[in-house]
Each structure stands twice: as C-alpha cells, then as structure tokens.
C-alpha atoms as a PDB file:
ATOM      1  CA  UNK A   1       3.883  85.865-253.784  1.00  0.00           C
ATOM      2  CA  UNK A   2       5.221  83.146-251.297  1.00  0.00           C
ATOM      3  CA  UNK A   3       2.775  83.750-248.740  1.00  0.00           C
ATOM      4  CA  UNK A   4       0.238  82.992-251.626  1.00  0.00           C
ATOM      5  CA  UNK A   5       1.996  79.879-252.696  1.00  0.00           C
ATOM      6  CA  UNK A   6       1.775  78.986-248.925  1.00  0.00           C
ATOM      7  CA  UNK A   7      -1.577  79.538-248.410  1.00  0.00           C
ATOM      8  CA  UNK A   8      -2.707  77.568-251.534  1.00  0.00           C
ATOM      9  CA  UNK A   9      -0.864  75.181-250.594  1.00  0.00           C
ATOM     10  CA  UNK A  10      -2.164  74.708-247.048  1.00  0.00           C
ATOM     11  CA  UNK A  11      -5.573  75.092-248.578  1.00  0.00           C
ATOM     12  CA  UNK A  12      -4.926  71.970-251.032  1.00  0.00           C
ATOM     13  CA  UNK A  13      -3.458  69.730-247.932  1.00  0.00           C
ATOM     14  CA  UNK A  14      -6.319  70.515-245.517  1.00  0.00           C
ATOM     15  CA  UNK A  15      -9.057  69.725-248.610  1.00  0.00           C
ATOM     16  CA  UNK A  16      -7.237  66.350-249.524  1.00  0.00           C
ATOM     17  CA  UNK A  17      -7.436  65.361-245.911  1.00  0.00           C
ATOM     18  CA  UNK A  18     -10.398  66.272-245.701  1.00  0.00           C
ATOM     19  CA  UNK A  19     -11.888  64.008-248.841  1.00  0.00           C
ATOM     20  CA  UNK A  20      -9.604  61.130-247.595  1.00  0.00           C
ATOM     21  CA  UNK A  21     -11.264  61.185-244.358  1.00  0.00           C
ATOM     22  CA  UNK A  22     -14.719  61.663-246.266  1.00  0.00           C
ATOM     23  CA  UNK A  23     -13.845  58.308-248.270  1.00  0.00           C
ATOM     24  CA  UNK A  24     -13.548  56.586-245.459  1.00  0.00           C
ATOM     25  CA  UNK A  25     -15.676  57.180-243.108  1.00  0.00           C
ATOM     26  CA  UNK A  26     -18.783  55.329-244.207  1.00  0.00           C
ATOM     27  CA  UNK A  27     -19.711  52.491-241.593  1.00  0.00           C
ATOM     28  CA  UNK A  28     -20.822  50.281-244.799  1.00  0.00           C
ATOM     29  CA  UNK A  29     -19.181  46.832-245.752  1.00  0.00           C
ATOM     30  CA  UNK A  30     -16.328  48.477-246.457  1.00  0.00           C
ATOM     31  CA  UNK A  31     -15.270  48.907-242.530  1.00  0.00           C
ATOM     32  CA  UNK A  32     -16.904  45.714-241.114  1.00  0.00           C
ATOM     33  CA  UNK A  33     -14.511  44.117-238.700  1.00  0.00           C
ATOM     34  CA  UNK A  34     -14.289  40.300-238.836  1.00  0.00           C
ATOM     35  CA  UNK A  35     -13.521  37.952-236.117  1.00  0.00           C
ATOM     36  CA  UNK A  36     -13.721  33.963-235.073  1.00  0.00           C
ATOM     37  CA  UNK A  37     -15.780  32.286-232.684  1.00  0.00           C
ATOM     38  CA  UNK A  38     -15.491  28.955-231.226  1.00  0.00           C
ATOM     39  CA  UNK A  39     -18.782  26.717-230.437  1.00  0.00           C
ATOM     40  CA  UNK A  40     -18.332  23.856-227.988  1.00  0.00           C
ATOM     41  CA  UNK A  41     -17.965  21.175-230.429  1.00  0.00           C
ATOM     42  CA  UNK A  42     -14.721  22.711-231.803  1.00  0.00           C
ATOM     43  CA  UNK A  43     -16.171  24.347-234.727  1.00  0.00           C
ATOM     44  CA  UNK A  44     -14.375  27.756-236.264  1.00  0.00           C
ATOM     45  CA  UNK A  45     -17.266  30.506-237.447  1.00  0.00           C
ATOM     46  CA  UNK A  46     -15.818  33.488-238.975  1.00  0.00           C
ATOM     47  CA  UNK A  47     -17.740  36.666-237.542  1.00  0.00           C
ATOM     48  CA  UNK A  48     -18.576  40.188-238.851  1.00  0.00           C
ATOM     49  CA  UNK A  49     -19.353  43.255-237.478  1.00  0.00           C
ATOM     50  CA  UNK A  50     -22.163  45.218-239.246  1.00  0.00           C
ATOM     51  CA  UNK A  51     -22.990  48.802-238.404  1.00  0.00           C
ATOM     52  CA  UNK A  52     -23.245  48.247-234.603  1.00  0.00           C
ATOM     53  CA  UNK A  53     -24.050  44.676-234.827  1.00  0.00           C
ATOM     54  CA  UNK A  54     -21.217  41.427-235.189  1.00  0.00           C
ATOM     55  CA  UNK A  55     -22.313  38.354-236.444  1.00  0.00           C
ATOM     56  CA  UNK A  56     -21.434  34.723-237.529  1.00  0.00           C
ATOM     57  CA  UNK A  57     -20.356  34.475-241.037  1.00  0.00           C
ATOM     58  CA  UNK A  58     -21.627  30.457-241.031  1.00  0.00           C
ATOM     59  CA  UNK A  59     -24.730  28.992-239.698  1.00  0.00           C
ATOM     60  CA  UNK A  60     -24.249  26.985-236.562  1.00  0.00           C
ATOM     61  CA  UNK A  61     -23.100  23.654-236.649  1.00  0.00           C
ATOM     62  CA  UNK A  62     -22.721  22.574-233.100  1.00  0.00           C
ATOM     63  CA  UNK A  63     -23.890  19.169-231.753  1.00  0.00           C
ATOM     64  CA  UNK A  64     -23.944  19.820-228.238  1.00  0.00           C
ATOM     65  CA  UNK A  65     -25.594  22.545-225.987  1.00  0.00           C
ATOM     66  CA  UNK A  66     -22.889  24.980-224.006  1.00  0.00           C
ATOM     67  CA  UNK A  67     -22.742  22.710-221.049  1.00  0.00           C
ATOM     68  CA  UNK A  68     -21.850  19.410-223.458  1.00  0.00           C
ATOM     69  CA  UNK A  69     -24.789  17.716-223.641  1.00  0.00           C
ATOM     70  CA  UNK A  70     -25.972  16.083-226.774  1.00  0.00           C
ATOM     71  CA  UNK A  71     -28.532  17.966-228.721  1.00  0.00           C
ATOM     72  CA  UNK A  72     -29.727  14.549-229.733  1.00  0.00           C
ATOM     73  CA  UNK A  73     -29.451  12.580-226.660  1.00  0.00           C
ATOM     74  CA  UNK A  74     -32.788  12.551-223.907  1.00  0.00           C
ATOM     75  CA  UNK A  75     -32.119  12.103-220.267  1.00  0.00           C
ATOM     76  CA  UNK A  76     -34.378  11.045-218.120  1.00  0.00           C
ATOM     77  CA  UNK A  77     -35.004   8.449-215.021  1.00  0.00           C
ATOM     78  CA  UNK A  78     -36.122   7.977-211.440  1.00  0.00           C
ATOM     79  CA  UNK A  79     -33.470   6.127-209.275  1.00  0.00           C
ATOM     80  CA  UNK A  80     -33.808   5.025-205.798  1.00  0.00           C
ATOM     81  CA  UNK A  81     -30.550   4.994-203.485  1.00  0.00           C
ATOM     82  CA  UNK A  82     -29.658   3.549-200.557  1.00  0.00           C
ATOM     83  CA  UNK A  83     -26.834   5.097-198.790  1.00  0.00           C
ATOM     84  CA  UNK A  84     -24.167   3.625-196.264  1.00  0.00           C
ATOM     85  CA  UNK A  85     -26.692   0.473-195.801  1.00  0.00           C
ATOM     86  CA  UNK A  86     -24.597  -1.349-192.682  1.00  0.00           C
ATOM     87  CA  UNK A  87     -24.769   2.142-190.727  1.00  0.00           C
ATOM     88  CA  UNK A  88     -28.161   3.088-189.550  1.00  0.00           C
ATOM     89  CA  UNK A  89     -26.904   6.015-188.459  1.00  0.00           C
ATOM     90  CA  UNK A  90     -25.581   7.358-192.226  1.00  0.00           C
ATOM     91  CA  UNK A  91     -28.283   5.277-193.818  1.00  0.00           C
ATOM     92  CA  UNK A  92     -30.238   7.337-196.158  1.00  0.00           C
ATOM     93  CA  UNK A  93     -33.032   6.931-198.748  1.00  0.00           C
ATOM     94  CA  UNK A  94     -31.983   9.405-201.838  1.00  0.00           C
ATOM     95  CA  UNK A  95     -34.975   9.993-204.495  1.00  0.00           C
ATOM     96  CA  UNK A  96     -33.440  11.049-207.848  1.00  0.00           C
ATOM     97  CA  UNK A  97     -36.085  12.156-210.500  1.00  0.00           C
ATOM     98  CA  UNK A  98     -34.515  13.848-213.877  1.00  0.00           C
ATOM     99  CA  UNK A  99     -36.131  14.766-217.319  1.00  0.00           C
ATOM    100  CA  UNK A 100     -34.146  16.186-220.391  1.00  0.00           C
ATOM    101  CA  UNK A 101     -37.236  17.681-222.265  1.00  0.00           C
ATOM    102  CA  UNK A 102     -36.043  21.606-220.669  1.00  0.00           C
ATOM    103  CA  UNK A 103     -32.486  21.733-219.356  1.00  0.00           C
ATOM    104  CA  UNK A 104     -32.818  18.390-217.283  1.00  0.00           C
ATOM    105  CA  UNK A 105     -34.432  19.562-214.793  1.00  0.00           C
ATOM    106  CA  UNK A 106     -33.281  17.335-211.275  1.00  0.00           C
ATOM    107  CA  UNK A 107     -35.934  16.689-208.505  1.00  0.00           C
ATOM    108  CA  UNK A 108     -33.527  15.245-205.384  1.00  0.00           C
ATOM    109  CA  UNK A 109     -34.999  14.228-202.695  1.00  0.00           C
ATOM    110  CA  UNK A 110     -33.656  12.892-199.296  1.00  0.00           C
ATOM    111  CA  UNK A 111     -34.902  11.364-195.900  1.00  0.00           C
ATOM    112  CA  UNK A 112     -32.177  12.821-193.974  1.00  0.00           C
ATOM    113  CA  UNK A 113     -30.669  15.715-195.615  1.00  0.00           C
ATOM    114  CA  UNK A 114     -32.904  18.875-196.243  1.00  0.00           C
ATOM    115  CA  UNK A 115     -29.559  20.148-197.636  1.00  0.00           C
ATOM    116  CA  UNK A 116     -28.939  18.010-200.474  1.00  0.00           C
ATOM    117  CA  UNK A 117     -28.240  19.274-203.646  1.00  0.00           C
ATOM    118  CA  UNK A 118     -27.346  17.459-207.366  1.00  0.00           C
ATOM    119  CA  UNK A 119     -25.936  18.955-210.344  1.00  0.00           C
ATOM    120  CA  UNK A 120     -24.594  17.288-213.427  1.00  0.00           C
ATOM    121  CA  UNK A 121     -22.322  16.967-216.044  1.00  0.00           C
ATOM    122  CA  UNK A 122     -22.388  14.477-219.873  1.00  0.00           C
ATOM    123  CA  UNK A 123     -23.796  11.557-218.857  1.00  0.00           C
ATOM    124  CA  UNK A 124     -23.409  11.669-214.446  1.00  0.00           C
ATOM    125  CA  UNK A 125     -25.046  13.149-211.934  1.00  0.00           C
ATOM    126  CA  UNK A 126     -23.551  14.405-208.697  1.00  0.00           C
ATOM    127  CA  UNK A 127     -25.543  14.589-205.659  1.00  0.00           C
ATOM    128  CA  UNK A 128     -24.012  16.407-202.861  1.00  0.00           C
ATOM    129  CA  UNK A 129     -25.839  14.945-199.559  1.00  0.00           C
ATOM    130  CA  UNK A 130     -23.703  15.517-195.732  1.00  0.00           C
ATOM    131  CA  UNK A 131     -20.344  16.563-196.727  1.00  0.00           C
ATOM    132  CA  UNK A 132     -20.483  13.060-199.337  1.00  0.00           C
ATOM    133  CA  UNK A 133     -20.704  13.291-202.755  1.00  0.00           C
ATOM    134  CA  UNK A 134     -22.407  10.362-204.190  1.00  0.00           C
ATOM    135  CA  UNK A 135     -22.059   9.868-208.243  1.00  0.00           C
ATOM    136  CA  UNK A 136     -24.705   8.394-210.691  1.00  0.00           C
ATOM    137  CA  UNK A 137     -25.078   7.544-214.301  1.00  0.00           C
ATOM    138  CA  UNK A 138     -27.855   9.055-215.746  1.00  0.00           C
ATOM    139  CA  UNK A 139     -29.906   7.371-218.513  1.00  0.00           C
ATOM    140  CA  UNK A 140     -29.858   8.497-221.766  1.00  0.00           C
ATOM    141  CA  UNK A 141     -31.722   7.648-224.881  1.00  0.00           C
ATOM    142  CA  UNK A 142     -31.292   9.012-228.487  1.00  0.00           C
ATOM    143  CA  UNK A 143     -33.308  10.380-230.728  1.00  0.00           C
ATOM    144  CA  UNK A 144     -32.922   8.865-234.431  1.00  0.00           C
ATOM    145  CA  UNK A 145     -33.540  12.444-236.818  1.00  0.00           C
ATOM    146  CA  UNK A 146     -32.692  10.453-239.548  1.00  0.00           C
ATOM    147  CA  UNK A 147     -36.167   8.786-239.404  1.00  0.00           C
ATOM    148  CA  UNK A 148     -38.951  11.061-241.134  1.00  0.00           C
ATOM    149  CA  UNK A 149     -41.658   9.967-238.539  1.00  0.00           C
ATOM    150  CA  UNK A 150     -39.243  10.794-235.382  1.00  0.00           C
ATOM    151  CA  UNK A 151     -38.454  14.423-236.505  1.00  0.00           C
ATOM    152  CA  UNK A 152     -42.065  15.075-237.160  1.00  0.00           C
ATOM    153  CA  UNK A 153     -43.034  13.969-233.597  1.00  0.00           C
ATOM    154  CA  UNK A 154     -40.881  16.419-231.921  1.00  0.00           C
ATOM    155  CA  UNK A 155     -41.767  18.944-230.077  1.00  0.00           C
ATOM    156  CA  UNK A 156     -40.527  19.798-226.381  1.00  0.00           C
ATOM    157  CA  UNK A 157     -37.156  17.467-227.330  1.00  0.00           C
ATOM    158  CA  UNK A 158     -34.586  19.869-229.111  1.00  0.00           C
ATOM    159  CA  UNK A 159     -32.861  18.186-232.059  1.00  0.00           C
ATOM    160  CA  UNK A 160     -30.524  18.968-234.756  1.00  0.00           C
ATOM    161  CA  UNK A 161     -30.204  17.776-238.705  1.00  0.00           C
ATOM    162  CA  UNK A 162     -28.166  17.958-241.707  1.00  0.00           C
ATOM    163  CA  UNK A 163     -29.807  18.440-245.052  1.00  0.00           C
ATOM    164  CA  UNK A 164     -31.278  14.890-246.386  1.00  0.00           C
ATOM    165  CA  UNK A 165     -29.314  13.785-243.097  1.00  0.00           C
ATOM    166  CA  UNK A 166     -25.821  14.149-244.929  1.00  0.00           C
ATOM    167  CA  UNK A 167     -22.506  13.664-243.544  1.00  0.00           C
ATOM    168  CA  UNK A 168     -20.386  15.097-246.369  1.00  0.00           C
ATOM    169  CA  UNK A 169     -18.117  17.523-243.847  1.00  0.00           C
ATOM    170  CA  UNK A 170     -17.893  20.688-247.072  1.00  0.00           C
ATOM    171  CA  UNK A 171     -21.685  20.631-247.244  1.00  0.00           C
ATOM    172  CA  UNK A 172     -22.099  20.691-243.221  1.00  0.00           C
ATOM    173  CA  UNK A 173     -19.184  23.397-243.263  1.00  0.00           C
ATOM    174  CA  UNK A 174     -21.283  25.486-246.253  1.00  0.00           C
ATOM    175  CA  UNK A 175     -24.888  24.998-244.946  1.00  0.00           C
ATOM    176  CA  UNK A 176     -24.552  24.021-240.999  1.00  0.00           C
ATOM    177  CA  UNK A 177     -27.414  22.123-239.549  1.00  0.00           C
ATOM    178  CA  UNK A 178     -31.192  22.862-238.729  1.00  0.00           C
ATOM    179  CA  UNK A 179     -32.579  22.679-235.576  1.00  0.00           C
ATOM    180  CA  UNK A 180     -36.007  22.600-234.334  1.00  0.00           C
ATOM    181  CA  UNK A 181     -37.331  25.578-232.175  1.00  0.00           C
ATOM    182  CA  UNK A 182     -37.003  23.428-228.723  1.00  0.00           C
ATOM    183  CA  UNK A 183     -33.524  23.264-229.291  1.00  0.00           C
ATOM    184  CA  UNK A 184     -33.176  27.323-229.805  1.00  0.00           C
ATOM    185  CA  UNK A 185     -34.959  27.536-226.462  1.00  0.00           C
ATOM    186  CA  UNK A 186     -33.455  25.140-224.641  1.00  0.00           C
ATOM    187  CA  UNK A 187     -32.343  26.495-220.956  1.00  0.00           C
ATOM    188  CA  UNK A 188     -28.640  24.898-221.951  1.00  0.00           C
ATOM    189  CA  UNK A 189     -28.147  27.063-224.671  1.00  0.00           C
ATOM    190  CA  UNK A 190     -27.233  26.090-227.921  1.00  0.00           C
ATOM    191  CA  UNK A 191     -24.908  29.285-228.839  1.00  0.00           C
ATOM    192  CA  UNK A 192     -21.394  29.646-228.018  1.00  0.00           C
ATOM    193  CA  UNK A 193     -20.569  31.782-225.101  1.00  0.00           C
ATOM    194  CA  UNK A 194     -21.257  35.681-225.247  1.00  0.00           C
ATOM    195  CA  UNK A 195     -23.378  34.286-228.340  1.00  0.00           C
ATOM    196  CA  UNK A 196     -27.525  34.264-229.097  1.00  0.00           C
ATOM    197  CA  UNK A 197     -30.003  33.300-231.217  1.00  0.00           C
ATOM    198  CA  UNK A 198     -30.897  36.621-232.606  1.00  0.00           C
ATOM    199  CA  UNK A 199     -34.667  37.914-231.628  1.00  0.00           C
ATOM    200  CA  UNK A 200     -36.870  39.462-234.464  1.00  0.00           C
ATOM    201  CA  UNK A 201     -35.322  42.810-232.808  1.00  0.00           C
ATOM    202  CA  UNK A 202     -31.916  41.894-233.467  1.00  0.00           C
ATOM    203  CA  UNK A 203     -32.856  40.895-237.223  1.00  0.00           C
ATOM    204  CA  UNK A 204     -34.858  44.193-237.595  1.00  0.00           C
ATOM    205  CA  UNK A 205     -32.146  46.186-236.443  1.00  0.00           C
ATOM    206  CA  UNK A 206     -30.398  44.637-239.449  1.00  0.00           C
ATOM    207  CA  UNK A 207     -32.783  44.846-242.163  1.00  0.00           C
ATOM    208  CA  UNK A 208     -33.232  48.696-241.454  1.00  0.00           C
ATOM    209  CA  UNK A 209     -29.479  49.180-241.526  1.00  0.00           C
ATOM    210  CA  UNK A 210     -29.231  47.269-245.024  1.00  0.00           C
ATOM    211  CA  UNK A 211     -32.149  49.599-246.108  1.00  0.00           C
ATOM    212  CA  UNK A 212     -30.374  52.997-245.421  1.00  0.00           C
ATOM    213  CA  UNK A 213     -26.838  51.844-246.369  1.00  0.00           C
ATOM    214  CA  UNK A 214     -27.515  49.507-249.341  1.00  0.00           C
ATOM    215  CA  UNK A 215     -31.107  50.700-250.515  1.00  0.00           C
ATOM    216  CA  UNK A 216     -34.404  48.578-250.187  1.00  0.00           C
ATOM    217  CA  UNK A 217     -34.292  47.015-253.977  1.00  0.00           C
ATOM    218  CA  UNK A 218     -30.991  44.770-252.852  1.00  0.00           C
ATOM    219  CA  UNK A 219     -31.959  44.470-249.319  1.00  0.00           C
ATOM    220  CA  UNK A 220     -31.697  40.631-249.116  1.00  0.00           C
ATOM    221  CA  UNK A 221     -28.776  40.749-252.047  1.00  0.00           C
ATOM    222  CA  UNK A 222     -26.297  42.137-249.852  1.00  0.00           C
ATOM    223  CA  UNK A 223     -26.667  39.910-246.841  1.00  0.00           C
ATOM    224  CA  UNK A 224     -27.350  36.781-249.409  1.00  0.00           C
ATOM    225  CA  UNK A 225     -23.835  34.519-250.468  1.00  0.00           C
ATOM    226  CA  UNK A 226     -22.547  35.195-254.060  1.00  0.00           C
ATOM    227  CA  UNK A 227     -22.756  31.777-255.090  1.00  0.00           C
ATOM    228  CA  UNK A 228     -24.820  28.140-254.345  1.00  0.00           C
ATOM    229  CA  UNK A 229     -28.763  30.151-255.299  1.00  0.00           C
ATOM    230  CA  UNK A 230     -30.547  29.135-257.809  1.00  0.00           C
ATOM    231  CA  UNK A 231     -30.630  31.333-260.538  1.00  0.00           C
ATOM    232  CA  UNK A 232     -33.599  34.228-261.424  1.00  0.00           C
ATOM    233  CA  UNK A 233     -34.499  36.475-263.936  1.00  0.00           C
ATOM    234  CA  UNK A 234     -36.323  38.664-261.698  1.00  0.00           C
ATOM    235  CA  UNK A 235     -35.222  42.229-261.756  1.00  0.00           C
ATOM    236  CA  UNK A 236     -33.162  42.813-257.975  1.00  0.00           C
ATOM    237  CA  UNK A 237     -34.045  39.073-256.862  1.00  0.00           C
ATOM    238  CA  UNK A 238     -30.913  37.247-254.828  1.00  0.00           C
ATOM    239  CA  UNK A 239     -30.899  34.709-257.812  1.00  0.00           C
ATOM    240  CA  UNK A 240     -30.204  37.193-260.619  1.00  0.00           C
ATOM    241  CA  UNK A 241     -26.380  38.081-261.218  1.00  0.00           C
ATOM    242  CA  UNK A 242     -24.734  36.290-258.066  1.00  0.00           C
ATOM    243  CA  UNK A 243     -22.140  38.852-258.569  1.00  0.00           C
ATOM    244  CA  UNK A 244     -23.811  41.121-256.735  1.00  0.00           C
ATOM    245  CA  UNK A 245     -24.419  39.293-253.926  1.00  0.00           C
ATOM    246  CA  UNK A 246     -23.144  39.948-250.403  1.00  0.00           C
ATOM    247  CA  UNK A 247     -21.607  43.224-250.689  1.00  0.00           C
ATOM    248  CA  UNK A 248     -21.593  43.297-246.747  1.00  0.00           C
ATOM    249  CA  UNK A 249     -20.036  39.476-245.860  1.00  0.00           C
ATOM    250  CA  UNK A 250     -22.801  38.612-244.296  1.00  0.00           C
ATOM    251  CA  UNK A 251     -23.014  35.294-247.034  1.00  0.00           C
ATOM    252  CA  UNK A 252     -26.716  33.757-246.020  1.00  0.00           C
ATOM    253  CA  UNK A 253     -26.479  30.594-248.082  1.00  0.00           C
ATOM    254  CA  UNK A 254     -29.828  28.525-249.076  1.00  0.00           C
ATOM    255  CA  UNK A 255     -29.717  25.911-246.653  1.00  0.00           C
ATOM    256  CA  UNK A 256     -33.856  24.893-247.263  1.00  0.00           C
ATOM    257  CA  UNK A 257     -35.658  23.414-243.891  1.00  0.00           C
ATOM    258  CA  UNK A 258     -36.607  20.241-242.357  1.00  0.00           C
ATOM    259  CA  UNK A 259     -40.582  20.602-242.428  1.00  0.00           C
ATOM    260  CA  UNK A 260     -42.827  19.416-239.525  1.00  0.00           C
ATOM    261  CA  UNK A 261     -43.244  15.810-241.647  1.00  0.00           C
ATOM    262  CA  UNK A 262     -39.360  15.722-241.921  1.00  0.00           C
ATOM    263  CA  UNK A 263     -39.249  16.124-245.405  1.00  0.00           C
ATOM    264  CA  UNK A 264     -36.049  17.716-246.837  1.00  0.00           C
ATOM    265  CA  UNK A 265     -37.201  20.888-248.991  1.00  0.00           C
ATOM    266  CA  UNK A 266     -35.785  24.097-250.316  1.00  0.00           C
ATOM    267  CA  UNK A 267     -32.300  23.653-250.795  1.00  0.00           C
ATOM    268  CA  UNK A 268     -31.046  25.877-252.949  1.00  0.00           C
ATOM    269  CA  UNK A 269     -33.966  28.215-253.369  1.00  0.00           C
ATOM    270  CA  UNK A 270     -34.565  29.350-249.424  1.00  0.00           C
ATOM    271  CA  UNK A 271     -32.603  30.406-246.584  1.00  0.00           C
ATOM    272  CA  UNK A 272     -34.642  30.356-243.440  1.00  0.00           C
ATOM    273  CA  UNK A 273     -32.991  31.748-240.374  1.00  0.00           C
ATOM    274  CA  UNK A 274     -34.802  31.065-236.498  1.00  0.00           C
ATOM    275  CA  UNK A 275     -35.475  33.974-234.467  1.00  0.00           C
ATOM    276  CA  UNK A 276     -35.823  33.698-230.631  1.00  0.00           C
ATOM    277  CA  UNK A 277     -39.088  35.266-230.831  1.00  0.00           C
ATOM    278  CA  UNK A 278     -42.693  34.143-231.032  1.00  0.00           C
ATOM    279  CA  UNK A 279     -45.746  34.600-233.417  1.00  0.00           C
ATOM    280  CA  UNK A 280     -48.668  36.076-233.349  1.00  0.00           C
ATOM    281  CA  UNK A 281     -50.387  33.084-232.631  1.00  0.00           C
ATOM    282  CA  UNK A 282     -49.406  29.815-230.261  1.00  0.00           C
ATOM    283  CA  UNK A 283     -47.106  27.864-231.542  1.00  0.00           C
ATOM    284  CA  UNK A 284     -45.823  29.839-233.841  1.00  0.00           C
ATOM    285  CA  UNK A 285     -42.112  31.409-234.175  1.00  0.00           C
ATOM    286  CA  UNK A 286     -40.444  34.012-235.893  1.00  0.00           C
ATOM    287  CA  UNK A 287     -38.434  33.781-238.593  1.00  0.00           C
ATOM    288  CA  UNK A 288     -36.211  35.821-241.500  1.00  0.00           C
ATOM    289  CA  UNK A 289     -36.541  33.690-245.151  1.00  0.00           C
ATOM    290  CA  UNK A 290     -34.243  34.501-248.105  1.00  0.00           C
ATOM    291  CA  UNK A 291     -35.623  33.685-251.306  1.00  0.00           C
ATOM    292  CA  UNK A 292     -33.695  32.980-254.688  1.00  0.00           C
ATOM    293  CA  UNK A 293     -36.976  34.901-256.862  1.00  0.00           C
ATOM    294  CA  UNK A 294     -37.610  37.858-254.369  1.00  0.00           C
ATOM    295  CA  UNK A 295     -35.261  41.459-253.413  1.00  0.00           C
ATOM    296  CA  UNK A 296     -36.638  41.697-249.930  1.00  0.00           C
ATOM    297  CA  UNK A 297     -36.319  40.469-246.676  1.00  0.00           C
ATOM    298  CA  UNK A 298     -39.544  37.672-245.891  1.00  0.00           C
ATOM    299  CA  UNK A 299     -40.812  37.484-242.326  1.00  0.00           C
ATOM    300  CA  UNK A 300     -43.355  34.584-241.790  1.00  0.00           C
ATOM    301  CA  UNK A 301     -43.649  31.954-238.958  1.00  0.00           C
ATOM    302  CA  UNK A 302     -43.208  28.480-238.789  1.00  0.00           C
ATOM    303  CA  UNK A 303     -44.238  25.331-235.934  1.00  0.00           C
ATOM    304  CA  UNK A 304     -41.972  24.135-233.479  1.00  0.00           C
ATOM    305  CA  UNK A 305     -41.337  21.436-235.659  1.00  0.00           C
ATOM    306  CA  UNK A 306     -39.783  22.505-238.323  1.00  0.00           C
ATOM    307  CA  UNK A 307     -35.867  22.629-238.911  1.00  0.00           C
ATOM    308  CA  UNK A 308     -34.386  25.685-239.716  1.00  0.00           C
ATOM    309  CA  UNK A 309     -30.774  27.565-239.397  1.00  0.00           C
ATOM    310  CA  UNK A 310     -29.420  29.232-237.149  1.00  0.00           C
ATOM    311  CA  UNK A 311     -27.351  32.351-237.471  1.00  0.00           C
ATOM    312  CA  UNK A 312     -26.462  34.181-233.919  1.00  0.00           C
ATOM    313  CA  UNK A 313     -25.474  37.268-233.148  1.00  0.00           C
ATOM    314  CA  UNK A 314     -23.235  38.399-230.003  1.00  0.00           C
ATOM    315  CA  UNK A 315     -24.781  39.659-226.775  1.00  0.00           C
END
C-alpha cells in the first residue's frame, strides 16, 4: 500500500513538472527579453528580443550619424595650404578637396608628401603630412527641413524631420523622427553601435515569426502600439479594439511620412518603417507600412525622398 502511495505520488510530481515546464516554454511575448540602447545623441530606446531577433522598442531619434556629425549639416570645400612658408625646405603646397553628400569623402593632396593622410572629426579636419599634423576647419552649411521646397529637393544629402517639424520633446519621444533614404545609407551610419537599419530580410524574418506564433489575422496587431491609431471597424484591423494591440512589445506607433513634396501626411493612420533594401525598380526602396484599416503587414516602396521611420534591429 505505501509503495503505491509512493509511486502515485512520484507520478503526480514528475506530471506537474512536466506541465509547468510545458507552460513555459513557448518563445512568444511572454519570454521576450528587454534591454536599453544608447544612440549618440544621448537618447534611451528600450529594446526587445523577439523569437531570435532584439529590437528597439522606439523609433530612432538621433540627430547625428555614429561618428557625430550632423544629419543636417553639409560639408564641403576645396582649401589651398601653404605650409612652413619662410622654409623652402618644409614648404609645401597641401590640396584639400571634401564633400559631405556620402560620408565626406577627403581628396588630400600634397607636393611633397606621397604619405599624407587626413581624417576628421565635427567640424575639423586633420591632415597628417611629415611627422606634422596640420588642423583645418571645415565648412559646413545646413540644410533648412523645415522648408517644404528644401526637403523635396533632397536626394544624395541625408536629412532628418519631426512630424509638421515639431519640437514638443513627448511627441519626438512617442513618434521619433523621419529620415530620408540617403540618410539610412549614409557610410557614417545613422544607428547606434552593434545597431542596423533592418533589411527586408530582417523584417521578413519577423513577419513569418508573428504568423506562426500569433496567427496571420492579427499579424500587424501584435507588433502595432495599443494606443495613438485611429480607430476602425474593420474586423482584425490595428484600429479596431486597441486592446489588443501589441501583445509582443514591439509598440509600432503611426508616425505618418514626410512625402517627396514635404508635405506632412498620415499621422495617426500609417506607420511606415525604412528597410535597407532596394526595389524592384531604380530609385525605389523597401519598406514595411502599418495601417489603422488593414490586419496585415503592407510591403510597398517609396523614393529617396520621402521621410519615413526608422526602427533598427541589432547586428
């Protein structure tokens, strides 16, 4: 009879542990790990990890590209230096020739030093020439996003936005800013260390995990935020019952775009998030659009022009 009572009772302790482990071993929302990241402006972004994946919780808000440079700020200028002019012996003719459209590129060029190299850093740059290291401002001009006709001219300059160009710091926190695609490419990279702009790979990757964990009728309602959407009465759509919103953390929030005429549109309705890969046809870009009426996932492409958000992912 005890040997029974002992075997039963084994039996009942292995099956419990056996349905807690059960319970919790899904790799759904339920076991995302969250995180923070720093960009180089300063700015806190919460982070999440989905399935294999972590991301930010917040669209980027950084001003400045990973080596400090203005996002908003164009270098560019052709200086002639003299060097050591009352010794003909050290005298030297430098040729500086710099350009900000793609990671500032620097042409150096010198009479008497096959050697020379220049680097820079902000608003200087350093040119290394026979052991001397000679140090010039470089010339910087900035690009006014707050005009309509300046935005829609842009194409090879990266730039950066806020929503009908406000400076209200909750809003900025809530939304972040839109950039334009030459900013996303830019060789000075615009996401924080260990950080990307997520390819259509990366986003696919995500999409099929929210199909097999969440099911494809709430696909975009569990990465979308629980609140700020306008509302729908569309069976499934992100705008219908906010309550069921974001079941994974991921909180996509409708941030609208800056079209290619600069015009502020969307707000409220769309979240459209860049990719770092192109279309199918030139000029074109991938990206991942959230909309308040619609239960799926939209892919479409947009110009270089346009200003859209920015979620990354880490490398």
């Amino acid at each position: 009879m005890k040997a029974t009572i002992r075997f039963t009772l084994f039996f009942s302790i292995c099956f419990l542990i056996l349905f807690l482990t059960s319970c919790t071993s899904d790799d759904s929302a339920s076991s995302v790990v969250k995180g923070i990241v720093t960009d180089i402006d300063g700015n806190l972004y919460q982070t999440i990890t989905i399935g294999n994946q972590t991301w930010m919780v917040e669209n980027l808000r950084t001003t400045k590209y990973s080596n400090g440079d203005e996002i908003n700020l164009y270098y560019k200028g052709d200086t002639t230096i003299i060097t050591n002019i009352g010794d003909n012996f050290k005298c030297d003719t430098i040729h500086v020739k710099y350009n900000g459209k793609k990671g500032d590129v620097i042409n150096v060029v010198s009479k008497k030093d096959k050697k020379i190299k220049a680097n820079y850093k902000g608003d200087l740059i350093y040119i290394i020439t026979k052991g001397d290291t000679i140090q010039i401002k470089r010339n910087s001009l900035p690009i006014d996003v707050v005009k309509n006709t300046v935005w829609a001219a842009l194409d090879s300059l990266g730039a950066q936005c806020t929503y009908n160009n406000t400076v209200d710091k909750d809003t900025l926190k809530t939304f972040g800013r839109l950039y334009n695609y030459s900013a996303v490419t830019d060789t000075r990279n615009i996401a924080p260390a260990g950080w990307r702009v997520p390819t259509k790979a990366d986003w696919l990757i995500l999409e099929n995990y929210l199909n097999s964990h969440y099911g494809e009728n709430i696909t975009a309602k569990a990465i979308a935020a629980d609140k700020g959407w306008t509302l729908s009465t569309d069976t499934y759509a992100i705008g219908n019952d906010l309550s069921l919103n974001n079941q994974t953390g991921f909180g996509a929030v409708p941030g609208g775009i800056r079209d290619y005429k600069g015009a502020f549109v969307n707000a409220g309705s769309v979240a459209s998030l860049w990719t770092n890969s192109v279309g199918l046809y030139s000029g074109s870009v991938w990206y991942l659009g959230l909309f308040n009426y619609y239960k799926d996932l939209i892919w479409s492409t947009s110009t270089y022009s346009n200003g859209l958000s920015i979620r990354c992912v880490k490398n």
